[in-house]
N, C-alpha and C. Protein backbone atom coordinates (compact mmCIF):
# COMPACT_ATOMS: atom_id res chain seq x y z
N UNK A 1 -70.18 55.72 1.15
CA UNK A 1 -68.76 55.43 1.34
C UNK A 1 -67.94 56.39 0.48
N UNK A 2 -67.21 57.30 1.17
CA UNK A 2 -65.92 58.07 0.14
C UNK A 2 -65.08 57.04 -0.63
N UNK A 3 -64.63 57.89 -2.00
CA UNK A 3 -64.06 57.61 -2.68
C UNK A 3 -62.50 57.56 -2.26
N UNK A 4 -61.40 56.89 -2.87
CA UNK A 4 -60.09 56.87 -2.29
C UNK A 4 -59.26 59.03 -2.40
N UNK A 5 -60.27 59.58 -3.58
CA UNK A 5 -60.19 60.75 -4.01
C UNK A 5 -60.57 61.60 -2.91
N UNK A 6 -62.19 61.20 -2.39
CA UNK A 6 -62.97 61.44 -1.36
C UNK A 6 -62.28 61.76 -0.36
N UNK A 7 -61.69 60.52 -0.09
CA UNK A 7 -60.83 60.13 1.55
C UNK A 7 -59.71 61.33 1.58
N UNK A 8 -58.51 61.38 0.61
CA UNK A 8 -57.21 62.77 0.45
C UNK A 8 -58.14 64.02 0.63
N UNK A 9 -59.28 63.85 -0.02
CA UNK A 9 -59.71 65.41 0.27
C UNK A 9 -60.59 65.98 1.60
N UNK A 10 -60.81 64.84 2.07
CA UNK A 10 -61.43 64.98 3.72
C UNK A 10 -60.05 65.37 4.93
N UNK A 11 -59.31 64.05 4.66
CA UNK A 11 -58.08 64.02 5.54
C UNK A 11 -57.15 65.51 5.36
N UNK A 12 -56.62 65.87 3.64
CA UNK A 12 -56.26 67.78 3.88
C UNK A 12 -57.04 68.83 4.41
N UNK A 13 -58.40 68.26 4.47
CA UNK A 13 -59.11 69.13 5.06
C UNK A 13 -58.77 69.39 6.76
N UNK A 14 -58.72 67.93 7.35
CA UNK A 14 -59.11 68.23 8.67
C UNK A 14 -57.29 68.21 8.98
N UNK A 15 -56.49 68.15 8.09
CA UNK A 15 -55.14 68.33 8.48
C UNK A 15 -54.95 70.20 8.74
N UNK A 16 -55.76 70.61 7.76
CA UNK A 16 -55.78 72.13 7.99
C UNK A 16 -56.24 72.49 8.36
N UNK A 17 -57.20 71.74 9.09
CA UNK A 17 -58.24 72.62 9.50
C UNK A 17 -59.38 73.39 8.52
N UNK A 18 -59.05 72.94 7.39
CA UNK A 18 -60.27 73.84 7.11
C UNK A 18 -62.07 73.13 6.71
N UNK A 19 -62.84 74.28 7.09
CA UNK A 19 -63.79 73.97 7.14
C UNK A 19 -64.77 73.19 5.87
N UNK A 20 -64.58 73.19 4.72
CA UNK A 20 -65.07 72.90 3.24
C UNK A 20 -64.20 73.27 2.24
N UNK A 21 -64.22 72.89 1.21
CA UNK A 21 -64.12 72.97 -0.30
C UNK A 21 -64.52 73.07 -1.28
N UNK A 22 -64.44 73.92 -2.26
CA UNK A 22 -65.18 74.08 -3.49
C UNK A 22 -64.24 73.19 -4.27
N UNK A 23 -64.55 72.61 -5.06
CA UNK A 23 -63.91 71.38 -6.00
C UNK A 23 -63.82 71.86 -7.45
N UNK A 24 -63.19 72.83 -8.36
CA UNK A 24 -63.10 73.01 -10.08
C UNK A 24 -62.69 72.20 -10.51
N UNK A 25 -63.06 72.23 -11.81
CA UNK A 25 -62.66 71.07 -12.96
C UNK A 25 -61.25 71.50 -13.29
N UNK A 26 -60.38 70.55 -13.86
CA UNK A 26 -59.36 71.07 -14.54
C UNK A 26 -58.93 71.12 -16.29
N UNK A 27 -58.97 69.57 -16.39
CA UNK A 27 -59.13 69.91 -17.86
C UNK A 27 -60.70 70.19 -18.83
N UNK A 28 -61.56 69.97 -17.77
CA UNK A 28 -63.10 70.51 -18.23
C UNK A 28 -63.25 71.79 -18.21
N UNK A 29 -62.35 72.68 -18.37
CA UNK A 29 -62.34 73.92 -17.78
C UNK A 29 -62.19 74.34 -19.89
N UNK A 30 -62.39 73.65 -20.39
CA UNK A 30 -61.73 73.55 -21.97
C UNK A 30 -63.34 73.68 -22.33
N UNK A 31 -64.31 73.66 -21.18
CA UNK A 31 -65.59 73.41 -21.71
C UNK A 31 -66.21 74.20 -23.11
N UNK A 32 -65.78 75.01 -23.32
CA UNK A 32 -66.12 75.94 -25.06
C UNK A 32 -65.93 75.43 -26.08
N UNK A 33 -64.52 74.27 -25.97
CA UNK A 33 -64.28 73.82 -27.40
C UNK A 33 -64.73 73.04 -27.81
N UNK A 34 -65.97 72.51 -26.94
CA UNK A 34 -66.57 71.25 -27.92
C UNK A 34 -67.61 71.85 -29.01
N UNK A 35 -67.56 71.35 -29.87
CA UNK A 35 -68.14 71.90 -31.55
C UNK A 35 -69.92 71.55 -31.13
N UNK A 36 -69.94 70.25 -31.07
CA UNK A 36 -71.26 69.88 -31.20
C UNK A 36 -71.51 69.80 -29.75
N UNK A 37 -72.70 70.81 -29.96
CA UNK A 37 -73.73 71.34 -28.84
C UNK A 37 -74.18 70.09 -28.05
N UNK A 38 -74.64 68.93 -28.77
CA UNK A 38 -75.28 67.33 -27.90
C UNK A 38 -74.04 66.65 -27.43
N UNK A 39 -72.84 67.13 -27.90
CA UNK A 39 -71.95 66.26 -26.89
C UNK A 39 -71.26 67.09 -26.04
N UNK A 40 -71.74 68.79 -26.23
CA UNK A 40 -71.49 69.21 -24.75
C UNK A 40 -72.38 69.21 -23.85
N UNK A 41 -73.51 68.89 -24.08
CA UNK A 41 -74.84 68.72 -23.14
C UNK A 41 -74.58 67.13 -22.29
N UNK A 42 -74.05 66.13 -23.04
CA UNK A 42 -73.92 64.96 -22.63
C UNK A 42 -72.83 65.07 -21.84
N UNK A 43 -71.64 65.45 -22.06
CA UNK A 43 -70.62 65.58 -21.47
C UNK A 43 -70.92 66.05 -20.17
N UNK A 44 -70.69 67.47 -19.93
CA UNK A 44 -71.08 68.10 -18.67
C UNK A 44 -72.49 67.67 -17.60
N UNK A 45 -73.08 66.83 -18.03
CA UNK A 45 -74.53 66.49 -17.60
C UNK A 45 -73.44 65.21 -16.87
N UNK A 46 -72.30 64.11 -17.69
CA UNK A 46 -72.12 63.02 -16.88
C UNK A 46 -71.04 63.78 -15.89
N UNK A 47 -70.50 64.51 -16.61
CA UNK A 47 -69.33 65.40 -15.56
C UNK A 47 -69.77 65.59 -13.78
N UNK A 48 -71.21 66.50 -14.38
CA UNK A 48 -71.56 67.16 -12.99
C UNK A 48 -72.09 65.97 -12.16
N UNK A 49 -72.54 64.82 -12.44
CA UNK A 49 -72.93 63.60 -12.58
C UNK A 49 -72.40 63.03 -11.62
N UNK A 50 -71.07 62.93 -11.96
CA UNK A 50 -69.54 62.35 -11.66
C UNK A 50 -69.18 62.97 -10.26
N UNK A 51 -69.45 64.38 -10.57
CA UNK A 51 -68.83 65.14 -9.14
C UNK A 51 -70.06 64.96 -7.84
N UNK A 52 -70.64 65.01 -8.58
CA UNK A 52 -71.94 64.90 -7.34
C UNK A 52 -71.86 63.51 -6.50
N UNK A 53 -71.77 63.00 -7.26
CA UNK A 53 -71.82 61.33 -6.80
C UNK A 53 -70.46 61.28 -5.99
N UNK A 54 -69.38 61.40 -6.61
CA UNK A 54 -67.99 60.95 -5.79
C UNK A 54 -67.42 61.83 -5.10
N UNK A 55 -67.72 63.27 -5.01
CA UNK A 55 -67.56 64.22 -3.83
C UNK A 55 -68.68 65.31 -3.21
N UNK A 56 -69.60 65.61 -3.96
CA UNK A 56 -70.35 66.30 -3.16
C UNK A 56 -71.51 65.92 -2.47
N UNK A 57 -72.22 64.72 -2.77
CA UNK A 57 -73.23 63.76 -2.51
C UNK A 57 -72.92 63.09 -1.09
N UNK A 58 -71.06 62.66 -1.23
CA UNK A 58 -70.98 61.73 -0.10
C UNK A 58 -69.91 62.86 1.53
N UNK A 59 -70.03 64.33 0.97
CA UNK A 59 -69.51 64.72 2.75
C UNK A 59 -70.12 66.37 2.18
N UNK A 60 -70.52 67.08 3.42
CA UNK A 60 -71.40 68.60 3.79
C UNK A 60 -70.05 69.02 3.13
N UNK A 61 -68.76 68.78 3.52
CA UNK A 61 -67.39 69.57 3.50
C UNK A 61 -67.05 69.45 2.20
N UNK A 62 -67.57 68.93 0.77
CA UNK A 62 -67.22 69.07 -0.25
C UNK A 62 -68.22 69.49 -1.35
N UNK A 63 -68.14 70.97 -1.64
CA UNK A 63 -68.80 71.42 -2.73
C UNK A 63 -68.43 71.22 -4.46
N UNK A 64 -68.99 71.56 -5.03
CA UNK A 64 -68.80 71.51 -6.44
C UNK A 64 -68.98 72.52 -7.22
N UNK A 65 -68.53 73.17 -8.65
CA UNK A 65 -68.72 73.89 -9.48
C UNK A 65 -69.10 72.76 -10.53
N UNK A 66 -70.24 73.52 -10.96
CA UNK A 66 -70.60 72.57 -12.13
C UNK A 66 -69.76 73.27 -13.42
N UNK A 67 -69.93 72.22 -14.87
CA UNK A 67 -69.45 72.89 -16.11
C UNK A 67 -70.77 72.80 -16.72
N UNK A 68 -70.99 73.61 -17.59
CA UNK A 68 -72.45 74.37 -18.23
C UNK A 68 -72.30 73.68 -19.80
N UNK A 69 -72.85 73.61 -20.38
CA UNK A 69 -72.86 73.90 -22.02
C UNK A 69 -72.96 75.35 -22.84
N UNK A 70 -71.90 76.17 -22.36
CA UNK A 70 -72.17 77.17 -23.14
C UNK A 70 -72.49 77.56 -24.77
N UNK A 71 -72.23 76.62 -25.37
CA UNK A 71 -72.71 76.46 -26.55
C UNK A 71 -73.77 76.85 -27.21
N UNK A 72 -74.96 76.74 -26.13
CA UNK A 72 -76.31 76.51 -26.14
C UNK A 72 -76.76 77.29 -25.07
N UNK A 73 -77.27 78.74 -25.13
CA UNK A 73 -78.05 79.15 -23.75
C UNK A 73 -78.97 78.79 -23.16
N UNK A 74 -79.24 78.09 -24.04
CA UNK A 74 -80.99 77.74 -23.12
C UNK A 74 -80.06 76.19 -22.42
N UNK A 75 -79.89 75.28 -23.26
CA UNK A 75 -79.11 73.51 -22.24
C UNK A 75 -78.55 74.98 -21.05
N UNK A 76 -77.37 75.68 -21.34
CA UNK A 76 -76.66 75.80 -20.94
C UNK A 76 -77.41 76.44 -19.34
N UNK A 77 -78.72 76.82 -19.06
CA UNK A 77 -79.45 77.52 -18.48
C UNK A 77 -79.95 76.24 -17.39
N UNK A 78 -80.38 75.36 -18.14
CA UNK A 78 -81.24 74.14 -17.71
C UNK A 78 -80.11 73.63 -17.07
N UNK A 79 -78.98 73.03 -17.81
CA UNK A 79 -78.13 72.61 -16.98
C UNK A 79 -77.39 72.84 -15.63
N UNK A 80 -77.27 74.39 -15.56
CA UNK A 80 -76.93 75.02 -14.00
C UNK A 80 -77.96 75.16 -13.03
N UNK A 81 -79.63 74.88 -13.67
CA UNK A 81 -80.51 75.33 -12.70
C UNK A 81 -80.22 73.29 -11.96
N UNK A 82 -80.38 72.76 -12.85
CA UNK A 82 -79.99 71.02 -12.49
C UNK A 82 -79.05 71.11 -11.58
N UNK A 83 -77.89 71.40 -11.76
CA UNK A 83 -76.65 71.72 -10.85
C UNK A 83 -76.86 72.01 -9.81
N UNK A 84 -77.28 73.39 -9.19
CA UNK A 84 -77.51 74.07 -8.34
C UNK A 84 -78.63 73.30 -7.18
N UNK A 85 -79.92 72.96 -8.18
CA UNK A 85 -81.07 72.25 -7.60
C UNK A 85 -80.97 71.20 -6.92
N UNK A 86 -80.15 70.23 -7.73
CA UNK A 86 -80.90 68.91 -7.87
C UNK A 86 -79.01 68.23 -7.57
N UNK A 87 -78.08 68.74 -7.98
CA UNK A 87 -76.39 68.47 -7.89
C UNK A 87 -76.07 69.16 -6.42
N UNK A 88 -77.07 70.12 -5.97
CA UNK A 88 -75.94 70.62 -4.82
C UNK A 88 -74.82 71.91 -5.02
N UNK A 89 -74.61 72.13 -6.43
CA UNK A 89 -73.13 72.77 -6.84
C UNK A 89 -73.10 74.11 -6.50
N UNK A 90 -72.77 75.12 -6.24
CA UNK A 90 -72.29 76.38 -5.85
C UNK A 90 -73.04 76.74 -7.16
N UNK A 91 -72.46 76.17 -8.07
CA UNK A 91 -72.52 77.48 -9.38
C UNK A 91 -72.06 76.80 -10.62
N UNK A 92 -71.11 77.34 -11.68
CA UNK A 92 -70.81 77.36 -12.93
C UNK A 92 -69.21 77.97 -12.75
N UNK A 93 -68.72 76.88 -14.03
CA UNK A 93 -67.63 77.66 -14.54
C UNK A 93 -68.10 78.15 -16.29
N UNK A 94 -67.22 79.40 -16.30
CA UNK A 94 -67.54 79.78 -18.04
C UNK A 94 -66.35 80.19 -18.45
N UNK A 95 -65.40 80.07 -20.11
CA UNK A 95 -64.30 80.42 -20.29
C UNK A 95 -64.12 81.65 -20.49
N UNK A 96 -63.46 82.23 -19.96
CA UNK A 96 -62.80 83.69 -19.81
C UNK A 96 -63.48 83.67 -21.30
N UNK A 97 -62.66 83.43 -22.64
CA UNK A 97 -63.39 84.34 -23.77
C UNK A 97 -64.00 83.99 -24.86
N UNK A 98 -65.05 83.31 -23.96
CA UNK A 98 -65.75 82.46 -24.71
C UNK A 98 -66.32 81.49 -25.90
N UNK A 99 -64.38 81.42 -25.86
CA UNK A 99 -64.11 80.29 -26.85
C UNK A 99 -64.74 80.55 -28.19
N UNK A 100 -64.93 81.50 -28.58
CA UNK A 100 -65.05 81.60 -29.80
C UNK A 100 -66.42 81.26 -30.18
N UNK A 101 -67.46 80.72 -29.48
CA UNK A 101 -68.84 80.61 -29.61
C UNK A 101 -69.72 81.73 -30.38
N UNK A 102 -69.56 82.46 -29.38
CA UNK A 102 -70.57 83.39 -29.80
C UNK A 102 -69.97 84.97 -28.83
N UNK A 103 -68.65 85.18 -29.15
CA UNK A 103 -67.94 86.35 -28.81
C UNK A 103 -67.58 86.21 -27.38
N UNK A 104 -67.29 87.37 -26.66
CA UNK A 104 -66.87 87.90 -25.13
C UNK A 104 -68.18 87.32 -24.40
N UNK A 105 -67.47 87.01 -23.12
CA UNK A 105 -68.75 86.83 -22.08
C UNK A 105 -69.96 87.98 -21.92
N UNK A 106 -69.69 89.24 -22.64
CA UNK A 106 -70.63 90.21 -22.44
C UNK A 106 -71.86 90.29 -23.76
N UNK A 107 -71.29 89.28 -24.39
CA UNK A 107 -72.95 89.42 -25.72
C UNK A 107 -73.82 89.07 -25.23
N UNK A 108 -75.55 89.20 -26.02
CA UNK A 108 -76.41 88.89 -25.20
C UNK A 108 -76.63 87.06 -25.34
N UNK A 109 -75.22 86.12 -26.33
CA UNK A 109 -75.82 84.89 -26.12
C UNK A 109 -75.90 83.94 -24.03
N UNK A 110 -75.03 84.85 -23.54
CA UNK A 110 -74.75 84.31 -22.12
C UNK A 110 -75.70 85.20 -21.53
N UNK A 111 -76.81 86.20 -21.97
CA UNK A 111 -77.19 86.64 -20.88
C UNK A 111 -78.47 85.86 -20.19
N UNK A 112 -79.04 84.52 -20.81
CA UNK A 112 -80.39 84.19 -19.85
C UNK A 112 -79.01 83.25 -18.65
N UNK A 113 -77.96 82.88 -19.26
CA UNK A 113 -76.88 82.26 -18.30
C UNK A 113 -77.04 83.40 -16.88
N UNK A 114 -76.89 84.31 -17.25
CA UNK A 114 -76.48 85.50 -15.91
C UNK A 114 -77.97 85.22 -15.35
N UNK A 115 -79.30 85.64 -15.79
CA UNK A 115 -80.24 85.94 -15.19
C UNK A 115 -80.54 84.73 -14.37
N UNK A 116 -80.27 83.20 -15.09
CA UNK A 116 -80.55 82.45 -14.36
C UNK A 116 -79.72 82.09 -13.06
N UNK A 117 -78.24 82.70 -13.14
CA UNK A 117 -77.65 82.65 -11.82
C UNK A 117 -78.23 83.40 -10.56
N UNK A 118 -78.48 84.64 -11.50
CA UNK A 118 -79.17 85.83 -10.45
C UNK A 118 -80.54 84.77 -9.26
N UNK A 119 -81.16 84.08 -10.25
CA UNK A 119 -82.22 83.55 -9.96
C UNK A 119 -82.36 82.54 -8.36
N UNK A 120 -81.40 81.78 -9.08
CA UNK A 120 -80.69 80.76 -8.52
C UNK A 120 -79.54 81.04 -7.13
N UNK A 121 -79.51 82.81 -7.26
CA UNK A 121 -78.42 83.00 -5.80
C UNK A 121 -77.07 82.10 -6.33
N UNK A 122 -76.65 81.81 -7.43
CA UNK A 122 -74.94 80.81 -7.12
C UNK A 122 -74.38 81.84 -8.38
N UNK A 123 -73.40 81.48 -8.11
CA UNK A 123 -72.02 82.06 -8.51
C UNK A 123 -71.65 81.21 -9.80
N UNK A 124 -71.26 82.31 -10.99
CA UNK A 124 -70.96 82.18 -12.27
C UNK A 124 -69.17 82.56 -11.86
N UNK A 125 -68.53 81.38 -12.04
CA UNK A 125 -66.68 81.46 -11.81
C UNK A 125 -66.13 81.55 -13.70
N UNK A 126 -64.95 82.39 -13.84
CA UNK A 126 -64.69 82.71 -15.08
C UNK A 126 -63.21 82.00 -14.74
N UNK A 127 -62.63 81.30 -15.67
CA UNK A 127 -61.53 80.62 -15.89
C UNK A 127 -60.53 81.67 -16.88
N UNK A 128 -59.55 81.97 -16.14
CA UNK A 128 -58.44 82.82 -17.15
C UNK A 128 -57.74 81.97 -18.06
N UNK A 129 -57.53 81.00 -18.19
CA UNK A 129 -56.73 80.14 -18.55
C UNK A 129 -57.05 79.60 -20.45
N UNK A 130 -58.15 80.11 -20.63
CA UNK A 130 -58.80 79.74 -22.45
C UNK A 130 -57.90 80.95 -23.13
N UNK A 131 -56.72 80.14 -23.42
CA UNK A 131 -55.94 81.22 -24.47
C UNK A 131 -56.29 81.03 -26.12
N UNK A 132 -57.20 80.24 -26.27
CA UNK A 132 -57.13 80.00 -27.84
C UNK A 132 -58.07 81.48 -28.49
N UNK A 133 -57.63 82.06 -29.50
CA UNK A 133 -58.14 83.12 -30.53
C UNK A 133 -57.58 84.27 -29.50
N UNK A 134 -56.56 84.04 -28.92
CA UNK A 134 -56.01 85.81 -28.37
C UNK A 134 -54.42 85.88 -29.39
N UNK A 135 -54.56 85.37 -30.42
CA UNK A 135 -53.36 85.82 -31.03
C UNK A 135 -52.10 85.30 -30.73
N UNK A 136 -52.12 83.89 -29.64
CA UNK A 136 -51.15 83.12 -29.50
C UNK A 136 -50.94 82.37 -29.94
N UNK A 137 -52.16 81.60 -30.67
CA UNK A 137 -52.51 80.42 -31.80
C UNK A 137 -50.56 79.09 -31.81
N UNK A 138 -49.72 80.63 -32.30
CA UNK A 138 -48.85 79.76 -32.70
C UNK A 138 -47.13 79.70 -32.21
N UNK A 139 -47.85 80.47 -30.81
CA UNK A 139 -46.66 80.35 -30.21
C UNK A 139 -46.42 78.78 -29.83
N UNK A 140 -44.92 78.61 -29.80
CA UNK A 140 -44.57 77.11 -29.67
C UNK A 140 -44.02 76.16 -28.58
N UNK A 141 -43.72 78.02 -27.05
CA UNK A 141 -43.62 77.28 -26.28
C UNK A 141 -44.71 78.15 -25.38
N UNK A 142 -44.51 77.07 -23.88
CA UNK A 142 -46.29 76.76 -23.33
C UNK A 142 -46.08 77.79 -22.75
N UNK A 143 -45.15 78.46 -21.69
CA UNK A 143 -44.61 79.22 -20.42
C UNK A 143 -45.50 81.06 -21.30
N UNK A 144 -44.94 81.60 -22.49
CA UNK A 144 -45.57 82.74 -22.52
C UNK A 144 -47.15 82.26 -22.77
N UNK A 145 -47.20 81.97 -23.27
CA UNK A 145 -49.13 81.60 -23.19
C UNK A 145 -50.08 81.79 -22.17
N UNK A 146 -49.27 80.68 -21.29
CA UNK A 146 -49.49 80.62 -20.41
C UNK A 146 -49.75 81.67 -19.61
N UNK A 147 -48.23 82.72 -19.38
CA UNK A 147 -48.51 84.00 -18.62
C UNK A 147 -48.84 85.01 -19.36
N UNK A 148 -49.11 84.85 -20.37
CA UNK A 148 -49.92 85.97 -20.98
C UNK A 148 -51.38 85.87 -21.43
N UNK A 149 -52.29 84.37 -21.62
CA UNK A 149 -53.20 83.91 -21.44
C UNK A 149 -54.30 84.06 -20.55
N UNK A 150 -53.88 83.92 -19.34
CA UNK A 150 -54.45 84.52 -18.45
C UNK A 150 -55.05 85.39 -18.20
N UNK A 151 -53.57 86.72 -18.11
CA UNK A 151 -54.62 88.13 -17.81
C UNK A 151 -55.44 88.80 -19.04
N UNK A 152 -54.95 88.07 -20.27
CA UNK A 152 -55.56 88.42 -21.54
C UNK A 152 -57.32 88.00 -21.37
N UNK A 153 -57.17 87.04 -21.11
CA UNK A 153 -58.51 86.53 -21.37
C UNK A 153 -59.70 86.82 -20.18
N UNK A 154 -59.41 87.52 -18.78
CA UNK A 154 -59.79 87.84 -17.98
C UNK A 154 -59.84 89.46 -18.55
């Protein structure tokens, strides 16, 4: 049985006509800033959990992006092969600049992340939107951040 969430996102579908949906997180999209590694493993594990069950589990026409534990390459590895396998999900989201973990998306802590996408055929999605440590820290209103956040962090 769809969810009442389920149901709006079937009905815009066939109002437009269109054929499927990929579904992103929105405020999980923050996925870098959690400190401790076991409550981003727990987190994103009930997250993808969550999506599977109440939209991608119950119609073909609704996909998912999972959120990873980047924190941790190896959870963070296990967790998208789970996703992909066993969730259904397209792929992964990762923050544009990687939150301060362990540098830019290009160090080697994200690279068994890449190989295992390679592996797996799904798609690693990068979120522009992680403005924290680009030197905006303390701007006070949201609007430049915002548009300067973005292409910064991409």
């Amino acid at each position: 049985m769809n969810s009442p969430g389920q149901k709006e996102w079937l009905a815009f579908l066939d109002e437009t006509e269109i054929e499927y949906t990929v579904l992103y997180p929105s405020a999980g999209l923050a996925v870098g800033r959690f400190v401790s590694v076991d409550w981003a493993v727990a987190a994103w594990r009930a997250y993808n959990n969550w999506l599977h069950e109440e939209f991608v589990n119950t119609s073909s026409r609704t996909k998912g992006m999972a959120l990873i534990p980047v924190q941790d390459a190896g959870e963070a590895v296990k967790e998208l092969r789970r996703a992909v396998k066993e969730l259904w999900m397209c792929g992964a989201m990762l923050p544009s600049n990687g939150e301060g973990i362990s540098g830019h998306l290009g160090v080697k802590h994200y690279w068994p992340i890449y190989e295992e996408a390679e592996k797996l055929r799904c798609c690693l999605a990068v979120h522009g939107g992680c403005h924290h440590h680009l030197g905006m820290d303390g701007f006070s209103t949201y609007y430049p951040v915002h548009a300067l956040g973005h292409p910064f962090g991409i």
